[in-house]
Protein backbone atom coordinates (compact mmCIF):
# COMPACT_ATOMS: atom_id res chain seq x y z
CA UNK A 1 -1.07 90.60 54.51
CA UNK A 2 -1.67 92.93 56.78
CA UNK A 3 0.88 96.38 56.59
CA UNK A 4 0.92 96.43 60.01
CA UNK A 5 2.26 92.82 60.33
CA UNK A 6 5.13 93.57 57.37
CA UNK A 7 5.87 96.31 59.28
CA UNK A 8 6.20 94.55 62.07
CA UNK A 9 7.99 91.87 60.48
CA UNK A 10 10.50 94.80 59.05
CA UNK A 11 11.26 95.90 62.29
CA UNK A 12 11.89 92.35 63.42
CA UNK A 13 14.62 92.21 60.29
CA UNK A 14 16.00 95.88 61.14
CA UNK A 15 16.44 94.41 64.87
CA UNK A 16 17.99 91.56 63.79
CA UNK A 17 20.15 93.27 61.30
CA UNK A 18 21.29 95.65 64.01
CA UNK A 19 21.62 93.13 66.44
CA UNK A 20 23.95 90.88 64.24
CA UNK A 21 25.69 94.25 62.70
CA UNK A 22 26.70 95.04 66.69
CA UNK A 23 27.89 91.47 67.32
CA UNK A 24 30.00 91.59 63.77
CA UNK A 25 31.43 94.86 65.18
CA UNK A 26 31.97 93.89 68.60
CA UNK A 27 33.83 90.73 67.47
CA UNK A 28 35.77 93.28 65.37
CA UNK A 29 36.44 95.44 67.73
CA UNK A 30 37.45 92.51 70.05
CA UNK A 31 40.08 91.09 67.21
CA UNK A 32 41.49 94.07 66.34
CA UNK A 33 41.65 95.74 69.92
CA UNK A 34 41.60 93.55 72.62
CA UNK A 35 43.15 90.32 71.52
CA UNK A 36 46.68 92.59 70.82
CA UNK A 37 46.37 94.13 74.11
CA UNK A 38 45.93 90.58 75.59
CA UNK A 39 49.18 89.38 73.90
CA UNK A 40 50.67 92.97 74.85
CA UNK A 41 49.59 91.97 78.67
CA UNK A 42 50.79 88.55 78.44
CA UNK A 43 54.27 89.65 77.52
CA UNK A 44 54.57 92.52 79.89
CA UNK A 45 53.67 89.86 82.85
CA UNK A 46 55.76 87.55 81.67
CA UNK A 47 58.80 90.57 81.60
CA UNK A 48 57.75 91.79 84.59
CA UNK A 49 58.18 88.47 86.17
CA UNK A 50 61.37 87.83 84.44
CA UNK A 51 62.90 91.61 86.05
CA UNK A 52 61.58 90.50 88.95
CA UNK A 53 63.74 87.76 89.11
CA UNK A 54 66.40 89.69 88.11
CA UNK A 55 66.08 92.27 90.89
CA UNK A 56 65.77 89.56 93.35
CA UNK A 57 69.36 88.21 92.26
CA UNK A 58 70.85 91.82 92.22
CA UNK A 59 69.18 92.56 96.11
CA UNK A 60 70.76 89.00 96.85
CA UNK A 61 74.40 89.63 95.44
CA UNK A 62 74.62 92.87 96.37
CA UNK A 63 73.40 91.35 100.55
CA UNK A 64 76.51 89.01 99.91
CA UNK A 65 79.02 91.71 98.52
CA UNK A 66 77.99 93.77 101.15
CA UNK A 67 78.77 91.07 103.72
CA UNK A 68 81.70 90.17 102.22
CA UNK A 69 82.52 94.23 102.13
CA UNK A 70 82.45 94.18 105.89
CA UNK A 71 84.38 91.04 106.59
CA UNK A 72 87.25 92.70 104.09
CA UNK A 73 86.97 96.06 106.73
CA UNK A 74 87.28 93.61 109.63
CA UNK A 75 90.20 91.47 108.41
CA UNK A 76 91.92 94.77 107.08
CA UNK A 77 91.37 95.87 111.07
CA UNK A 78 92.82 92.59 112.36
CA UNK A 79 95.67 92.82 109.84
CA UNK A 80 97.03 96.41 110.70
CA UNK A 81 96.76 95.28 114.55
CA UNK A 82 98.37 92.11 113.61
CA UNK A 83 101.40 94.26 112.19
CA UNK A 84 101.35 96.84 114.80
CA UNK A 85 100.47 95.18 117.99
CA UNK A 86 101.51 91.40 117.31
CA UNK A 87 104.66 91.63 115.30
CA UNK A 88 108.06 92.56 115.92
CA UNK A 89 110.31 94.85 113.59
CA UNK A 90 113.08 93.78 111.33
CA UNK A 91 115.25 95.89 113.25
CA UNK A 92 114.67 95.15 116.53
CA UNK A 93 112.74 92.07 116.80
CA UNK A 94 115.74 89.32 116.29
CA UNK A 95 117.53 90.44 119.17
CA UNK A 96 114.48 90.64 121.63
CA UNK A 97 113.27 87.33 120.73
CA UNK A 98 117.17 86.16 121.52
CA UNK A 99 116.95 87.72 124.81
CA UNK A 100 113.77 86.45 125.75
CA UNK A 101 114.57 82.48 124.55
CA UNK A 102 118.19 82.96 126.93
CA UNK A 103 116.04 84.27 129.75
CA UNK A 104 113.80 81.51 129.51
CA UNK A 105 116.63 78.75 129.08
CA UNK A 106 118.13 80.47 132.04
CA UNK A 107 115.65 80.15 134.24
CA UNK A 108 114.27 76.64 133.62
CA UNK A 109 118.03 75.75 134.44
CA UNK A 110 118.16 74.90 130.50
CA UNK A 111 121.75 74.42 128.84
CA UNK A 112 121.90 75.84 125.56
CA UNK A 113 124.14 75.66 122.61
CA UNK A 114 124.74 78.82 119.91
CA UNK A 115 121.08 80.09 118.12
CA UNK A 116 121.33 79.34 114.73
CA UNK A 117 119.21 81.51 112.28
CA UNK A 118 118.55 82.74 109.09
CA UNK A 119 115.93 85.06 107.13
CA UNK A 120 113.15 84.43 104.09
CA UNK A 121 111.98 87.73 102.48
CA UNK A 122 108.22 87.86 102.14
CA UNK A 123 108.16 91.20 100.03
CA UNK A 124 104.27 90.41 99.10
CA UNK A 125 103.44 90.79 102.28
CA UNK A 126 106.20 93.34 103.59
CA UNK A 127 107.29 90.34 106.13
CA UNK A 128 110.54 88.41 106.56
CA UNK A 129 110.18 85.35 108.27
CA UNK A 130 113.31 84.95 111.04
CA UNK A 131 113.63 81.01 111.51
CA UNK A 132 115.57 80.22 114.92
CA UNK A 133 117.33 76.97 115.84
CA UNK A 134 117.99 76.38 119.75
CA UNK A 135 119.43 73.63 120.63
CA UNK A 136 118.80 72.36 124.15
CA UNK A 137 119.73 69.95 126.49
CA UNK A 138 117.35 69.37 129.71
CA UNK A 139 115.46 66.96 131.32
CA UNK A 140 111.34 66.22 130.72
CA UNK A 141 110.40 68.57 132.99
CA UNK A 142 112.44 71.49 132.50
CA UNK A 143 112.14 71.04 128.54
CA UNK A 144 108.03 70.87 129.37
CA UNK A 145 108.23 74.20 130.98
CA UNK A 146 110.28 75.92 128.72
CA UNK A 147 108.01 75.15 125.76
CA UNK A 148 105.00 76.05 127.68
CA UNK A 149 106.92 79.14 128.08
CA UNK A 150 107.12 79.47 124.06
CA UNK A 151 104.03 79.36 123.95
CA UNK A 152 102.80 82.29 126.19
CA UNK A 153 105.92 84.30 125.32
CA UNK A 154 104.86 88.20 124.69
CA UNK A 155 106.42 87.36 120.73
CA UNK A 156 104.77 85.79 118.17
CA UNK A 157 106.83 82.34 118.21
CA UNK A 158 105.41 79.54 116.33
CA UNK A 159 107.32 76.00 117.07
CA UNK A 160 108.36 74.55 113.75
CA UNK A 161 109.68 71.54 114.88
CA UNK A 162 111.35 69.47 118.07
CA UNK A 163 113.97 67.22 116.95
CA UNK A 164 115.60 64.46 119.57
CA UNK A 165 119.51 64.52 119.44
CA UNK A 166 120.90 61.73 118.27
CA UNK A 167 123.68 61.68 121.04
CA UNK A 168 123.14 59.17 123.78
CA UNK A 169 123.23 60.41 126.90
CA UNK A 170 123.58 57.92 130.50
CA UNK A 171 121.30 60.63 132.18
CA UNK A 172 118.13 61.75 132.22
CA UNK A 173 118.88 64.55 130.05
CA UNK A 174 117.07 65.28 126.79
CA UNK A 175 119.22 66.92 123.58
CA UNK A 176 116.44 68.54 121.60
CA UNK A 177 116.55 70.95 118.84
CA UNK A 178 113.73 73.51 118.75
CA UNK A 179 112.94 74.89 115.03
CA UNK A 180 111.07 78.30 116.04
CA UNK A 181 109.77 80.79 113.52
CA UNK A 182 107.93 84.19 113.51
CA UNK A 183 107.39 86.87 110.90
CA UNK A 184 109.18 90.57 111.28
CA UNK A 185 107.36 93.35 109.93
CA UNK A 186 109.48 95.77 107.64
CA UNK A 187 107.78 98.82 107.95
CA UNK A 188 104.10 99.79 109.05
CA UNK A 189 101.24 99.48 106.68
């Protein structure tokens, strides 16, 4: 044999040898490297995608708590008018409303018997709730008008209950008993 073909034939072997020595340490370098970091990467998506999620449901509570954070404000608004602008007092509430309900008998030619009342203490709500009987005797008409009048009285009356008389009567006249309620305020808020 020729030297010059060995020698070529040496080189071919060196080439070879370094050719399989750099894939052995690529796949090396591949296992011991890049395979981790792959695994590494995998689990960092898969946290970042889980925090994700997370902040999404945080950003979407905290849209509702703020929402409901402004609805408290508003009824907290609504409440101190209600008590200030809507409500009578305990002290003189009771005899306003009295006045008002004989006015309004009075002028839809109404007869009426005695008020009857009484009080329920709210102290949860710094209320008291003044319950009025009036007892009335009218006819259809008159009766009509003076609950309409109830109704758009400057007071905050709510109409509990109508109850028919049980007297007979050989008129047209109607014996009702109104049940009216409202709510006093004790002191401001």
């Amino acid at each position: 044999m020729n030297v010059e073909k060995l020698s070529a034939v040496l080189r071919k072997i060196k080439f070879v040898r370094f050719a399989i020595a750099c894939v052995v340490l690529n796949v090396a370098v591949f296992m011991i490297f890049v395979l981790p970091d792959k695994a590494k990467y995998q689990a960092l998506q898969a946290d970042y995608q889980r925090l994700k999620t997370e902040v999404e449901h945080a950003q979407k509570q905290e849209m509702e708590l703020q929402v409901r954070y402004t609805k408290l404000i508003q009824a907290q608004k609504d409440l101190k008018e209600i008590y200030e602008n809507v409500l009578e007092s305990k002290r003189s509430g009771p005899t306003e409303i009295r006045l008002e309900l004989e006015g309004l008998a009075q002028n839809m030619q109404i007869k009426r018997s005695d008020f009857n009342y009484e009080y329920e203490e709210l102290p949860d709500y710094h209320l008291q709730r003044f319950i009025l009987g009036v007892p009335v005797e009218g006819n259809y008409r008159s009766i009509r008008r003076f609950i309409n009048s109830i109704e758009r009285s400057k007071h905050f009356l709510i109409l509990d209950r109508v109850d028919l008389s049980a007297e007979k009567s050989q008129s047209d006249l109607l014996n009702l008993n109104f049940k009216l309620s409202t709510y006093l305020v004790e002191n401001a808020i």
